[in-house]
C-alpha atoms as a PDB file:
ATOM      1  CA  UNK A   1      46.708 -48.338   7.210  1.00  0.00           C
ATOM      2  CA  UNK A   2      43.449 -46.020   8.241  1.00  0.00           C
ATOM      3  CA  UNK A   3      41.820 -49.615   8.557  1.00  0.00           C
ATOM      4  CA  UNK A   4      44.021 -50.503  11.229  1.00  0.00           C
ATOM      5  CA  UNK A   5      44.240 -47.411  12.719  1.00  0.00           C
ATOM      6  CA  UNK A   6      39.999 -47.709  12.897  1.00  0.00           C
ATOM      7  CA  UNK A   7      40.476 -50.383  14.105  1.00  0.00           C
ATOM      8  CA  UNK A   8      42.700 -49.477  17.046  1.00  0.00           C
ATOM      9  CA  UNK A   9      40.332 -46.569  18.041  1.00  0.00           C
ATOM     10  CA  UNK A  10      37.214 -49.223  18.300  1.00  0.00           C
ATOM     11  CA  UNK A  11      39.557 -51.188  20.686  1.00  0.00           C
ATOM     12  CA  UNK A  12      40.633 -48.609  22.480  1.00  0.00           C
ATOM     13  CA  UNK A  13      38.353 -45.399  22.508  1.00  0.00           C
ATOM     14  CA  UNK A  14      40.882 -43.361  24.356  1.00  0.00           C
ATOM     15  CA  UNK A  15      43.606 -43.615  21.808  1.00  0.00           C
ATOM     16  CA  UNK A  16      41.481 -41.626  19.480  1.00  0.00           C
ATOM     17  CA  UNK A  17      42.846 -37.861  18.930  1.00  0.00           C
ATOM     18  CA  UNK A  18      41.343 -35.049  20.037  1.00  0.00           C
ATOM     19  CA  UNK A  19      41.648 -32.930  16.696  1.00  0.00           C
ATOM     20  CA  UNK A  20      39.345 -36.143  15.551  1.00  0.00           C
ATOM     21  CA  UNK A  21      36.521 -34.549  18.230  1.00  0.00           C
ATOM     22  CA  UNK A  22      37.321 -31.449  16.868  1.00  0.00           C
ATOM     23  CA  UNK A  23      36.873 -31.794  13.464  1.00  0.00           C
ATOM     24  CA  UNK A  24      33.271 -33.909  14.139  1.00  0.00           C
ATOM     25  CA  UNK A  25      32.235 -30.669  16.418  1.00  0.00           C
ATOM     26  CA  UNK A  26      33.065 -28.179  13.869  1.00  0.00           C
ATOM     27  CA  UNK A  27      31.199 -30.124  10.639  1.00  0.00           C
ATOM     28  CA  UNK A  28      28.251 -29.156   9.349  1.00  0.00           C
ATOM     29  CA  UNK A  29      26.779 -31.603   8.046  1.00  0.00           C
ATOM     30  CA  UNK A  30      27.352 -33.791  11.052  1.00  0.00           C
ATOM     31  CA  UNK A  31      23.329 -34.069  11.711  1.00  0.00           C
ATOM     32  CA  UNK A  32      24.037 -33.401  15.918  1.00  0.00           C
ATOM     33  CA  UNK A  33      24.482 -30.032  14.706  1.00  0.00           C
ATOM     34  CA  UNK A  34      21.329 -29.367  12.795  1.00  0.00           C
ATOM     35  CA  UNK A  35      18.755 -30.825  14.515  1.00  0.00           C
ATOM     36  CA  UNK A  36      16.992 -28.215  16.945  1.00  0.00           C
ATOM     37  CA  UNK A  37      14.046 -28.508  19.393  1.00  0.00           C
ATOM     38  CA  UNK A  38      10.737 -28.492  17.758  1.00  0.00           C
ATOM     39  CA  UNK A  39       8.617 -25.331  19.133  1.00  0.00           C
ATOM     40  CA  UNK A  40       5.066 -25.676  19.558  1.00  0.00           C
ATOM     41  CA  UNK A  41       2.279 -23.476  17.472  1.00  0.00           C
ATOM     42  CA  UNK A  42       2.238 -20.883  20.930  1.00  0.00           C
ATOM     43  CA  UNK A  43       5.779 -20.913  21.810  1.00  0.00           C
ATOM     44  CA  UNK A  44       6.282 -19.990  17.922  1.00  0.00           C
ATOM     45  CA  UNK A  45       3.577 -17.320  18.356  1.00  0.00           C
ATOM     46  CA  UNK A  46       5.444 -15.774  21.380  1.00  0.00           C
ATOM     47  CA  UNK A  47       8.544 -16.076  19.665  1.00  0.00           C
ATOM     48  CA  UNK A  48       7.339 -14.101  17.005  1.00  0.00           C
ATOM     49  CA  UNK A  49       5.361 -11.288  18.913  1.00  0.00           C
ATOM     50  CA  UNK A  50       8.208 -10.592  20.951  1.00  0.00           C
ATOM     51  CA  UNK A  51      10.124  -9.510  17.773  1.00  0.00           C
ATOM     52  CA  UNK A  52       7.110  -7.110  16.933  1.00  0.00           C
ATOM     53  CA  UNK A  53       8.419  -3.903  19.481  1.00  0.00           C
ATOM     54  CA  UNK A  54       5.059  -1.727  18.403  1.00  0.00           C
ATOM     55  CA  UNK A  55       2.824  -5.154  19.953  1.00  0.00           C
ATOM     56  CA  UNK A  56       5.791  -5.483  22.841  1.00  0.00           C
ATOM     57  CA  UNK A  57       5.066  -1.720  23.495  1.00  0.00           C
ATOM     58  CA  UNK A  58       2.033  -1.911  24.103  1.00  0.00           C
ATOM     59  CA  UNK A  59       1.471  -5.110  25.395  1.00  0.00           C
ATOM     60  CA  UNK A  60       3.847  -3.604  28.268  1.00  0.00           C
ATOM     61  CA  UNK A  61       1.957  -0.234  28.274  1.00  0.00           C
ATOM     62  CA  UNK A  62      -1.126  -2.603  28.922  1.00  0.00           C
ATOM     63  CA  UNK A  63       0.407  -3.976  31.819  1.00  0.00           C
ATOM     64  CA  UNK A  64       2.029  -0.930  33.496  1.00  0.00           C
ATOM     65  CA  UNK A  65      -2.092   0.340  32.989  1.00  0.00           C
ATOM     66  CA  UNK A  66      -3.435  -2.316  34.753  1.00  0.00           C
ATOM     67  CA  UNK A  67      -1.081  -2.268  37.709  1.00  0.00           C
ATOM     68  CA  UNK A  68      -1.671   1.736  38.537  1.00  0.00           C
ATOM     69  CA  UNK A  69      -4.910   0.773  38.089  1.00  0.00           C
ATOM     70  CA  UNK A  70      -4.796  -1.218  41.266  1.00  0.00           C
ATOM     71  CA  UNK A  71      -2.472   0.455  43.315  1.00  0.00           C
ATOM     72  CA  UNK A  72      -2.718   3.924  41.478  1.00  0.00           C
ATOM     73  CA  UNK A  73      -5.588   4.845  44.027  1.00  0.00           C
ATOM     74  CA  UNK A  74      -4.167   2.949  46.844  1.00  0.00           C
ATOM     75  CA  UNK A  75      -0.436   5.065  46.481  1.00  0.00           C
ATOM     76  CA  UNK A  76      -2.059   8.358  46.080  1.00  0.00           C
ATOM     77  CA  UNK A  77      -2.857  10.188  49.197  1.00  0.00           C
ATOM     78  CA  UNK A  78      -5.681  11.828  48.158  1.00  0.00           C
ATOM     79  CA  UNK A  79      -9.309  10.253  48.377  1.00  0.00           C
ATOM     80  CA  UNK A  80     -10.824   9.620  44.743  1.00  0.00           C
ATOM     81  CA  UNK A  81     -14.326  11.355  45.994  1.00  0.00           C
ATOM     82  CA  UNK A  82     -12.516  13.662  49.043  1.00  0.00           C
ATOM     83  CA  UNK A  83     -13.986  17.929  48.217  1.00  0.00           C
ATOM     84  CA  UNK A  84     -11.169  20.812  49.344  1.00  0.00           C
ATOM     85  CA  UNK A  85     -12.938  23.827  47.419  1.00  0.00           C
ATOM     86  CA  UNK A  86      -9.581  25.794  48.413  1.00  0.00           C
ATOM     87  CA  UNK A  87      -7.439  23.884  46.315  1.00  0.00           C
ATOM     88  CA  UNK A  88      -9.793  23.716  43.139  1.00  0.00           C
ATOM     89  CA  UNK A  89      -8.461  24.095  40.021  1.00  0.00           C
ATOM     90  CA  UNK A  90      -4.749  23.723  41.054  1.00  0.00           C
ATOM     91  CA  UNK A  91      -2.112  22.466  38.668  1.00  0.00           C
ATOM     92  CA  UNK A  92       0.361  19.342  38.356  1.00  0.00           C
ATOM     93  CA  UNK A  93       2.523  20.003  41.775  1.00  0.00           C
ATOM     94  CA  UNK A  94       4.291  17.946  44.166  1.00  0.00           C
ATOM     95  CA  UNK A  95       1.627  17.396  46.267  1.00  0.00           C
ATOM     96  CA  UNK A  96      -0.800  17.031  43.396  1.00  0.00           C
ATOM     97  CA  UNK A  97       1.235  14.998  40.589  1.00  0.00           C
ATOM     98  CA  UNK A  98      -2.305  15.897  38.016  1.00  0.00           C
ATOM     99  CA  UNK A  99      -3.684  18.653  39.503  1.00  0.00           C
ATOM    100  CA  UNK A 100      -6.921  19.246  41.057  1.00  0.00           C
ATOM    101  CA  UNK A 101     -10.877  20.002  39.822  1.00  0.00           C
ATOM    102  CA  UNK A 102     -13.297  22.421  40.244  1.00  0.00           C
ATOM    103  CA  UNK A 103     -14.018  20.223  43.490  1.00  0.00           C
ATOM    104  CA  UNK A 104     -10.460  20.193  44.833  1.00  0.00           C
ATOM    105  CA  UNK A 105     -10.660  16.756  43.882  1.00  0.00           C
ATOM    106  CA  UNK A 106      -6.897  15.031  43.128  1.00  0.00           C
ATOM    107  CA  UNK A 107      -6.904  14.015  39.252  1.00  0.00           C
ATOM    108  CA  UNK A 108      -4.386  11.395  39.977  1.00  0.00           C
ATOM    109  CA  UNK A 109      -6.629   9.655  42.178  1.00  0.00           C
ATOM    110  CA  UNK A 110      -9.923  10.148  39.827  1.00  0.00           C
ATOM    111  CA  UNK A 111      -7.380   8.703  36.528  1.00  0.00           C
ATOM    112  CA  UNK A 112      -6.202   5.587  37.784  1.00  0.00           C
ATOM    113  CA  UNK A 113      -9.667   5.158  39.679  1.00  0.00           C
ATOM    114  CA  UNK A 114     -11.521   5.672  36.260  1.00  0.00           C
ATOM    115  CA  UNK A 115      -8.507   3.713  34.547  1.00  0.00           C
ATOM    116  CA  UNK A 116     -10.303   0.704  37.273  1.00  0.00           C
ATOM    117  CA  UNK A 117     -13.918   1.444  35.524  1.00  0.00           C
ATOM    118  CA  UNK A 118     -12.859   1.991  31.720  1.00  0.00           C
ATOM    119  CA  UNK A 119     -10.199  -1.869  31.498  1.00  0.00           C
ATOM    120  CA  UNK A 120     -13.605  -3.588  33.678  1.00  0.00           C
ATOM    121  CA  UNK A 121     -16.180  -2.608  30.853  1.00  0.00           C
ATOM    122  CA  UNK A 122     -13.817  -3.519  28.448  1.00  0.00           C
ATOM    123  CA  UNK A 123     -12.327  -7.113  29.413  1.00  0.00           C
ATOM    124  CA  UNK A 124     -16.187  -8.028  30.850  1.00  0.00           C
ATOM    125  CA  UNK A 125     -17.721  -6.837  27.555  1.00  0.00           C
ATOM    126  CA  UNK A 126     -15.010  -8.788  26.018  1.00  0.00           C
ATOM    127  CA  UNK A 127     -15.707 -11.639  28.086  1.00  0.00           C
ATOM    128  CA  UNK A 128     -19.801 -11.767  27.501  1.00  0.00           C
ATOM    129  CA  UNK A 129     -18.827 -11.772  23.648  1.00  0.00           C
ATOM    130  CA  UNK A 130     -16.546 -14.070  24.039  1.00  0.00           C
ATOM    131  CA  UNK A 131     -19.128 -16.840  25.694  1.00  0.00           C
ATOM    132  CA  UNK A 132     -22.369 -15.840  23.854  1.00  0.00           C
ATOM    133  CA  UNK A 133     -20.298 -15.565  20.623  1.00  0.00           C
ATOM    134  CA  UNK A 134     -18.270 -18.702  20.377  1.00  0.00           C
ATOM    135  CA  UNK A 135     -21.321 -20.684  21.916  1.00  0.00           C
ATOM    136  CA  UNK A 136     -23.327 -19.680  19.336  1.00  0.00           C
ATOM    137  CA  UNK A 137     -21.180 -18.694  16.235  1.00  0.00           C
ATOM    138  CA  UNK A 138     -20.032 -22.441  16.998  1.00  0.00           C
ATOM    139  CA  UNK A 139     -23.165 -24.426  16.856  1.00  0.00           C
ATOM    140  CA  UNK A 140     -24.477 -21.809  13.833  1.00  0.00           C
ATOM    141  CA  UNK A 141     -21.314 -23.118  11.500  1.00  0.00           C
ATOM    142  CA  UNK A 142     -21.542 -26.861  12.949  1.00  0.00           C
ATOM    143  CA  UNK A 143     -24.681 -27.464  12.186  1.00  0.00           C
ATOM    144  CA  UNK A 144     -25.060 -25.493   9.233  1.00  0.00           C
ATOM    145  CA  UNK A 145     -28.286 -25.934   7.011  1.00  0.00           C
ATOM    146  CA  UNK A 146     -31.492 -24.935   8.271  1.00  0.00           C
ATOM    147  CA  UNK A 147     -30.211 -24.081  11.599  1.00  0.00           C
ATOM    148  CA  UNK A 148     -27.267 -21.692   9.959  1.00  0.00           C
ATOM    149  CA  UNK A 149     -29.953 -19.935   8.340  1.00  0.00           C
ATOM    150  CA  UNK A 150     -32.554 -19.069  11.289  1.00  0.00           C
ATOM    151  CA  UNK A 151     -29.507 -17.929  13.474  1.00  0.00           C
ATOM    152  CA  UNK A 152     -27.978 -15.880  10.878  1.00  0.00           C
ATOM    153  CA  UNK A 153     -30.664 -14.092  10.193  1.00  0.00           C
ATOM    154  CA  UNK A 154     -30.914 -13.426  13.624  1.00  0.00           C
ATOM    155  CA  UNK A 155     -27.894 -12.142  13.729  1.00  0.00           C
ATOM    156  CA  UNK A 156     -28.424  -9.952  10.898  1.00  0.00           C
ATOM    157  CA  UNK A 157     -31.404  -8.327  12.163  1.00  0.00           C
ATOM    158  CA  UNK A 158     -29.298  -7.585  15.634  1.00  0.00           C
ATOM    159  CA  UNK A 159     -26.773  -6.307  13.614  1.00  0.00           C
ATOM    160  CA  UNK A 160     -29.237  -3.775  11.830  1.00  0.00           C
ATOM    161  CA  UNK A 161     -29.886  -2.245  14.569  1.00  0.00           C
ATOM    162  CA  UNK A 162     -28.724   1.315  15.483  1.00  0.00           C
ATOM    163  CA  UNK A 163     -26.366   0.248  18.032  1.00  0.00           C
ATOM    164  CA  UNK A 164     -26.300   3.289  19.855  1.00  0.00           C
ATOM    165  CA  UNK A 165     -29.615   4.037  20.199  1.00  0.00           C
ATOM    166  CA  UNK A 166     -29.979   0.660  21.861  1.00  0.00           C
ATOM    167  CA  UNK A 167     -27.688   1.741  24.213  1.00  0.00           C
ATOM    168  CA  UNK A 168     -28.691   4.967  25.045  1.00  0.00           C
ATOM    169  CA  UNK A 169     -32.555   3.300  25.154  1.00  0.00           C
ATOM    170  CA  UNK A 170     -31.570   0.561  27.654  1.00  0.00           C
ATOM    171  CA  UNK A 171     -29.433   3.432  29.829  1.00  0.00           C
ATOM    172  CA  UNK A 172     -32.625   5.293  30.190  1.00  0.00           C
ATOM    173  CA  UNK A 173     -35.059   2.691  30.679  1.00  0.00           C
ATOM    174  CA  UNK A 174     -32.437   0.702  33.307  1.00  0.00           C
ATOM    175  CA  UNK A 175     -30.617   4.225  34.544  1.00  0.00           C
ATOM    176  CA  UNK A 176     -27.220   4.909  34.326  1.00  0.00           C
ATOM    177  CA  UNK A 177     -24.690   2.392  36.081  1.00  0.00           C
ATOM    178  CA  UNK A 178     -22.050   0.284  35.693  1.00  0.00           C
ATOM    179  CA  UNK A 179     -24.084  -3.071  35.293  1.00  0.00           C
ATOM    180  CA  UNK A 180     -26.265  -1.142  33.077  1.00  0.00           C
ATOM    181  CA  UNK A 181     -23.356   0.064  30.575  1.00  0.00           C
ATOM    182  CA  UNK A 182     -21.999  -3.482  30.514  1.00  0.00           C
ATOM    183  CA  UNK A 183     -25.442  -4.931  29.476  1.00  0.00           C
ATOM    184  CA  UNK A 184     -25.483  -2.239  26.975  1.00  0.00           C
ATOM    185  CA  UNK A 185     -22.628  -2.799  25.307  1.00  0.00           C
ATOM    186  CA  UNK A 186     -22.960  -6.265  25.412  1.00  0.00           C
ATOM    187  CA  UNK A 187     -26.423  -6.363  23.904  1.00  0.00           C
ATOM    188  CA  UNK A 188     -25.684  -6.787  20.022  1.00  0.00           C
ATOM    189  CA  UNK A 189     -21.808  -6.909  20.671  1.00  0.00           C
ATOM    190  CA  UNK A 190     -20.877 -10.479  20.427  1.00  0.00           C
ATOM    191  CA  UNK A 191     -22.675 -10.523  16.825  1.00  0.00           C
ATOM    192  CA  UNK A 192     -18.668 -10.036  15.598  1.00  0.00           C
ATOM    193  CA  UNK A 193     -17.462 -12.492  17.634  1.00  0.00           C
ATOM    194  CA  UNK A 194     -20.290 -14.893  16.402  1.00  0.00           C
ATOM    195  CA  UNK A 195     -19.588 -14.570  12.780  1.00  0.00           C
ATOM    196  CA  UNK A 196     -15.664 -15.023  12.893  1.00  0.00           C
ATOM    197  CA  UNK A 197     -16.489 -17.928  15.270  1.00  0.00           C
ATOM    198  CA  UNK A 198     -18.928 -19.373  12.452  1.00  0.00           C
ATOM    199  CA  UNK A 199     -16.799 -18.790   9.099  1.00  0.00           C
ATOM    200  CA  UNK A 200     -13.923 -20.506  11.096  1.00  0.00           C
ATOM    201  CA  UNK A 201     -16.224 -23.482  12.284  1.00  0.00           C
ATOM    202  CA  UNK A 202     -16.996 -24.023   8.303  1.00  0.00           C
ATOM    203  CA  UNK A 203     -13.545 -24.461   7.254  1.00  0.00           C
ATOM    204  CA  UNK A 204     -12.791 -26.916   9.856  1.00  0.00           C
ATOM    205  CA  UNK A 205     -15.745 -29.011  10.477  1.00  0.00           C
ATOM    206  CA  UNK A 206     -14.625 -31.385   7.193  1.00  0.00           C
ATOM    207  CA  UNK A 207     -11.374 -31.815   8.643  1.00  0.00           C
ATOM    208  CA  UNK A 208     -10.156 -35.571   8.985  1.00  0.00           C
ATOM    209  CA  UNK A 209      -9.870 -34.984  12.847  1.00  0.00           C
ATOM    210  CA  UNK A 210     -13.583 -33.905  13.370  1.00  0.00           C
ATOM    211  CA  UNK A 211     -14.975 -36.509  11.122  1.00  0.00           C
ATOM    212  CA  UNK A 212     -12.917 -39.055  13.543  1.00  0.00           C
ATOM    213  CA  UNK A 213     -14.597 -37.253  16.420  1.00  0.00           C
ATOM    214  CA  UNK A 214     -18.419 -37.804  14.729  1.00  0.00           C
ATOM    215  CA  UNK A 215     -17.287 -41.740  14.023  1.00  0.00           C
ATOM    216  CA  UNK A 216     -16.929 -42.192  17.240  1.00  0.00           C
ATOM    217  CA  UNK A 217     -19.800 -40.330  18.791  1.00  0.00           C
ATOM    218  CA  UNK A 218     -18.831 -37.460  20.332  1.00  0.00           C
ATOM    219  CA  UNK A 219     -21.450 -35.133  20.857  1.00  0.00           C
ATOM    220  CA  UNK A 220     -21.996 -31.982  19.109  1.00  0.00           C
ATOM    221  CA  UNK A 221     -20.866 -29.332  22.250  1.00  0.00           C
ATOM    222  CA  UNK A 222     -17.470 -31.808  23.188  1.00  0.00           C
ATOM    223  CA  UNK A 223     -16.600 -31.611  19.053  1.00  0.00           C
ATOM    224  CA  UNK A 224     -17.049 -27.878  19.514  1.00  0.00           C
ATOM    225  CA  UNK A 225     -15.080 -27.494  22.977  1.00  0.00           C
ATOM    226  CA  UNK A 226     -12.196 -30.307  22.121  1.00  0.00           C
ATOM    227  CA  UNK A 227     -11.867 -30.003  18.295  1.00  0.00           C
ATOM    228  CA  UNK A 228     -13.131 -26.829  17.204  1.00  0.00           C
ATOM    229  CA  UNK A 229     -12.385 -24.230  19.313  1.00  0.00           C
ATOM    230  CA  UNK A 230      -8.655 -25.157  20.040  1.00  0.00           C
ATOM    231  CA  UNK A 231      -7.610 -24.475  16.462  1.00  0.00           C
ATOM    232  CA  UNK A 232      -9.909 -21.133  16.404  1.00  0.00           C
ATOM    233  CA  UNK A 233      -8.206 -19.569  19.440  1.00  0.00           C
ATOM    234  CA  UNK A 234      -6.081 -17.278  17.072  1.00  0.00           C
ATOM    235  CA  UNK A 235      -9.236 -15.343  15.525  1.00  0.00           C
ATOM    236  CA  UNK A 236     -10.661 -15.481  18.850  1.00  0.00           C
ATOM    237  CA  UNK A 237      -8.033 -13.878  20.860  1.00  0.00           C
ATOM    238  CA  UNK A 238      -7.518 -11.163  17.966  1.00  0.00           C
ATOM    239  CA  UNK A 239     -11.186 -10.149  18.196  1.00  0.00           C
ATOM    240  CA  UNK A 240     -11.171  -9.722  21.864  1.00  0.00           C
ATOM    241  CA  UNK A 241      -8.214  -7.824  22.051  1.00  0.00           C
ATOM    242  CA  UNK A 242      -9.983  -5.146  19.634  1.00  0.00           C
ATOM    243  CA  UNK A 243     -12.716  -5.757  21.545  1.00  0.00           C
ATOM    244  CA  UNK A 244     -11.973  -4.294  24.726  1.00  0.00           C
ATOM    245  CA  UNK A 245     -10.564  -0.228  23.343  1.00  0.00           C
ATOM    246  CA  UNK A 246     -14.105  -0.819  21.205  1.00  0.00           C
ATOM    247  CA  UNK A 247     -15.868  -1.002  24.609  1.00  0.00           C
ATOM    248  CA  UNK A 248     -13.887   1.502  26.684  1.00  0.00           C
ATOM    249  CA  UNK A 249     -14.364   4.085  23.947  1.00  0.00           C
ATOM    250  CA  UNK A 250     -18.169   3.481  24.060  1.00  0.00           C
ATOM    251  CA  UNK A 251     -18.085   3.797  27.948  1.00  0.00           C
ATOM    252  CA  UNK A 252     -16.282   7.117  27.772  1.00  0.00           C
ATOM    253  CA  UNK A 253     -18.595   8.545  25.393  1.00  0.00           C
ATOM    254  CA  UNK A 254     -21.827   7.257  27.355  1.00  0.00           C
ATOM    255  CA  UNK A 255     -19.628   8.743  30.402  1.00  0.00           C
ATOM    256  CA  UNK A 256     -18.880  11.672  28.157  1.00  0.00           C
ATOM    257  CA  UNK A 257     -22.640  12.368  27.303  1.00  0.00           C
ATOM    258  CA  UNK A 258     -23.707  11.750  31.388  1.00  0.00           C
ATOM    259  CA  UNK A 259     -25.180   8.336  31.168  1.00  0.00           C
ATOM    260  CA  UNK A 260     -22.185   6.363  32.545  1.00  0.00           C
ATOM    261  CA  UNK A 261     -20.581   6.571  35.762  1.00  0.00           C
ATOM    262  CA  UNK A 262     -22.128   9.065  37.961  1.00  0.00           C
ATOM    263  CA  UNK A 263     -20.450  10.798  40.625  1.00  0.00           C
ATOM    264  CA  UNK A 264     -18.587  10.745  43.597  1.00  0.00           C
ATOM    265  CA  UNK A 265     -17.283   7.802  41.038  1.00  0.00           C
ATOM    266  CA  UNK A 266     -15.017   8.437  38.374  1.00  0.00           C
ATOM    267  CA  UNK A 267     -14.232   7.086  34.425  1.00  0.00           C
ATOM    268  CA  UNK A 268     -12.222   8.737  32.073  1.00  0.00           C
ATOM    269  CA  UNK A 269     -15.535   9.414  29.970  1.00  0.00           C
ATOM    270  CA  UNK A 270     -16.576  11.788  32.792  1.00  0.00           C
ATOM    271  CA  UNK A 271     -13.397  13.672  33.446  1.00  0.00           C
ATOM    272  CA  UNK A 272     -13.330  14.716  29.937  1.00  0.00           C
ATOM    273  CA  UNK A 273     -17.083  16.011  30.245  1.00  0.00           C
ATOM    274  CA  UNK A 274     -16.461  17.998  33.469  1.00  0.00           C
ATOM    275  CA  UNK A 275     -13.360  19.492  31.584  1.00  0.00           C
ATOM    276  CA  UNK A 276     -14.504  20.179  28.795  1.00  0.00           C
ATOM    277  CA  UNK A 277     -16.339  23.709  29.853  1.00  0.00           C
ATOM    278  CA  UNK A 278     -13.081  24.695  31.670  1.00  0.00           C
ATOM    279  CA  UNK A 279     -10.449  24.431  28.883  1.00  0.00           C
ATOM    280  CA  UNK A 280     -10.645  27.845  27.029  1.00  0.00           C
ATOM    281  CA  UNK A 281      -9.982  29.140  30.752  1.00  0.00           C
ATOM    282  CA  UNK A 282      -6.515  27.726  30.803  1.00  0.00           C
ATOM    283  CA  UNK A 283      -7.129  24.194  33.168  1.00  0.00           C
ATOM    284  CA  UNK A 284      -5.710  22.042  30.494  1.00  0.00           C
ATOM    285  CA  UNK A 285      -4.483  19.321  32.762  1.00  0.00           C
ATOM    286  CA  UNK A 286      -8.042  18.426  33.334  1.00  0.00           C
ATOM    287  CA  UNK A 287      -9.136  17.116  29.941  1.00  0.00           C
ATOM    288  CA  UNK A 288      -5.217  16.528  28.787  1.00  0.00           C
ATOM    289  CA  UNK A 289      -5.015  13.198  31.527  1.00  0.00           C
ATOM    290  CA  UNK A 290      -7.985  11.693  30.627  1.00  0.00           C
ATOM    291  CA  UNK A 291      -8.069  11.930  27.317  1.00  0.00           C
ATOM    292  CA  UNK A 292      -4.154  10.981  26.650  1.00  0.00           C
ATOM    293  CA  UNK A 293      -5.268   7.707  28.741  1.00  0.00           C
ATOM    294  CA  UNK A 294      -7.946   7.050  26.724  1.00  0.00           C
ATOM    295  CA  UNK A 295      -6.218   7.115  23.103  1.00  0.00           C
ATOM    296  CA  UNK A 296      -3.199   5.926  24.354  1.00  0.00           C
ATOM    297  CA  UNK A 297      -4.947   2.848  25.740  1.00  0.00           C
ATOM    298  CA  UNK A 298      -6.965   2.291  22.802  1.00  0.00           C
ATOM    299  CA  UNK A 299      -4.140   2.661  20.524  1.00  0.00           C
ATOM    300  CA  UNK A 300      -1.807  -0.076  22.725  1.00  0.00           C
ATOM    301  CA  UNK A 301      -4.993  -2.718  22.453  1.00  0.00           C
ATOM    302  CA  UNK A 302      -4.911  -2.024  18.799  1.00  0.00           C
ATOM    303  CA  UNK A 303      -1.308  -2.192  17.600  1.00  0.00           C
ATOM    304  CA  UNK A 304      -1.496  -5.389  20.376  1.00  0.00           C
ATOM    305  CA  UNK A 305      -4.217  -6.828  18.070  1.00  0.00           C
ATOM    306  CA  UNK A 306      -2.891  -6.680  14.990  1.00  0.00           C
ATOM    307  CA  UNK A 307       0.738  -7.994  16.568  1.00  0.00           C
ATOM    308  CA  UNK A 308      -1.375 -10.984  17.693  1.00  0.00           C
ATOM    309  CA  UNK A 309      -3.253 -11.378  14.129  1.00  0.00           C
ATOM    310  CA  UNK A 310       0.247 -11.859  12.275  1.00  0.00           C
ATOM    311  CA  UNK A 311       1.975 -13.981  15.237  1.00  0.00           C
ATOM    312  CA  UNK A 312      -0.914 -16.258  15.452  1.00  0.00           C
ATOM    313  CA  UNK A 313      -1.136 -16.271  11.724  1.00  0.00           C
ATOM    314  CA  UNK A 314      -0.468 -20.714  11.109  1.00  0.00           C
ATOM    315  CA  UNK A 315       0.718 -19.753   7.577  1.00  0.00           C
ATOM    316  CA  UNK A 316       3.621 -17.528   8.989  1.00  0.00           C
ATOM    317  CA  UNK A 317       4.603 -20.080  11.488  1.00  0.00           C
ATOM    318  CA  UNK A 318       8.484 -21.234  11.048  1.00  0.00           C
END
């Protein structure tokens, strides 16, 4: 009887019941209904940031930063180098959403202007380590042998270095500016980037794909640029993103120490050293904006960073 009535159905398709379509819909083991869309190794990543809210915070922090940034200065009335000695020293009002300086100078203006100075030291200083570092943390593990040794040691001797007194060194000999503060920092600060770059190389350089890559002849810079680096991106990205607060802190304490940014121009570093003689006499709004931007900035790249370390982690991957 269900033979012929399988039958039937074969012959004519519409005779079948619905509560038959039903019943397929609704089982589970039916394999229409377990199969899902394959997401790639980023899409997975995203997927997985997104759920982290401390990372989402401040990767959205981060962003609302970067657009005052821009149009902070240009909203603001108020000129970011513009003197009214009458209205020195004013608090947070309407007219003056941060208050005023010694100067008469609008601190709304001077943050977001120095919020312009502190996120362009850090993503260029992030940006130099980025290129000297994977360039050469890249052909150090490659290679490997001889050539692994000379450039580590190299790198070892950089990294013995006091890094600050470098700095300070090359702001006097060079004079304070901002070319001079990225140079600076830039100096001996891709050594990081070089040797996360390397110990990454040596895992994968034995890998079947890269040995298919030598087989065929591919030259040593298009292994590192189409092989290598791809499947280090995930380090890569994590060290750049603590990176940047790294660099903006060192700006604002160059700033902070007067060899950064010098006036009519404006960083968070040097806000906090012109208020720092003026707290005691009540002008707390002065040294409170710039330095809440500062650690709040540095501690949104850093709860970013480690986000990104455990959503580009491969062995957490779905």
């Amino acid at each position: 009887m269900q033979a012929q009535k399988t039958k039937e159905w074969k012959n004519h398709p519409s005779s079948i019941p619905d509560e038959w379509f039903q019943r397929k819909e609704k089982n589970p083991n039916d394999a229409e209904t377990v199969v899902r869309p394959s997401l790639s190794y980023w899409q997975d990543a995203w997927q997985r940031l997104r759920q982290n809210k401390l990372a989402m915070g401040g990767l959205l922090f981060l962003l609302a930063l970067g657009f005052m940034a821009i149009f902070g200065p240009i909203i603001s009335p108020h000129s970011v180098s513009d003197q009214a000695l009458a209205n020195q020293n004013q608090p947070p009002s309407a007219e003056h959403w941060f208050g005023t300086d010694k100067l008469g100078r609008d601190v709304f203006t001077r943050t977001w202007y120095g919020a312009r100075i502190s996120l362009f030291v850090g993503l260029m200083a992030a940006l130099i380590d980025f290129f000297i570092g994977v360039v050469y943390g890249g052909i150090a593990g490659y290679k490997g042998g001889r050539t692994d040794n000379i450039m580590m040691r190299i790198i070892e001797i950089l990294y013995g270095l006091p890094y600050l007194l470098v700095v300070i060194l090359l702001l006097v000999v060079m004079g304070p500016s901002l070319l001079t503060i990225i140079v600076a920092l830039t100096v001996t600060g891709w050594v990081g980037m070089a040797r996360i770059v390397r110990g990454q190389v040596l895992q994968l350089k034995n890998y079947e794909f890269v040995l298919a890559s030598q087989s065929f002849g591919a030259k040593t810079m298009r292994i590192i640029k189409k092989n290598l680096l791809p499947n280090t991106m995930g380090p890569i990205i994590v060290q750049m993103t603590l990176t940047v607060p790294t660099a903006i802190f060192a700006e604002a304490f160059l700033s902070f120490l007067g060899l950064g940014i010098q006036s009519p121009y404006s960083s968070w570093g040097m806000m906090a050293n012109e208020a720092l003689g003026v707290i005691l006499s009540g002008h707390w709004w002065r040294l409170f904006f710039p330095a809440f931007f500062i650690s709040a900035t540095m501690f949104a790249f850093n709860v970013l960073g480690d986000g990104l370390q455990d959503a580009l982690d491969p062995k957490l991957r779905r």
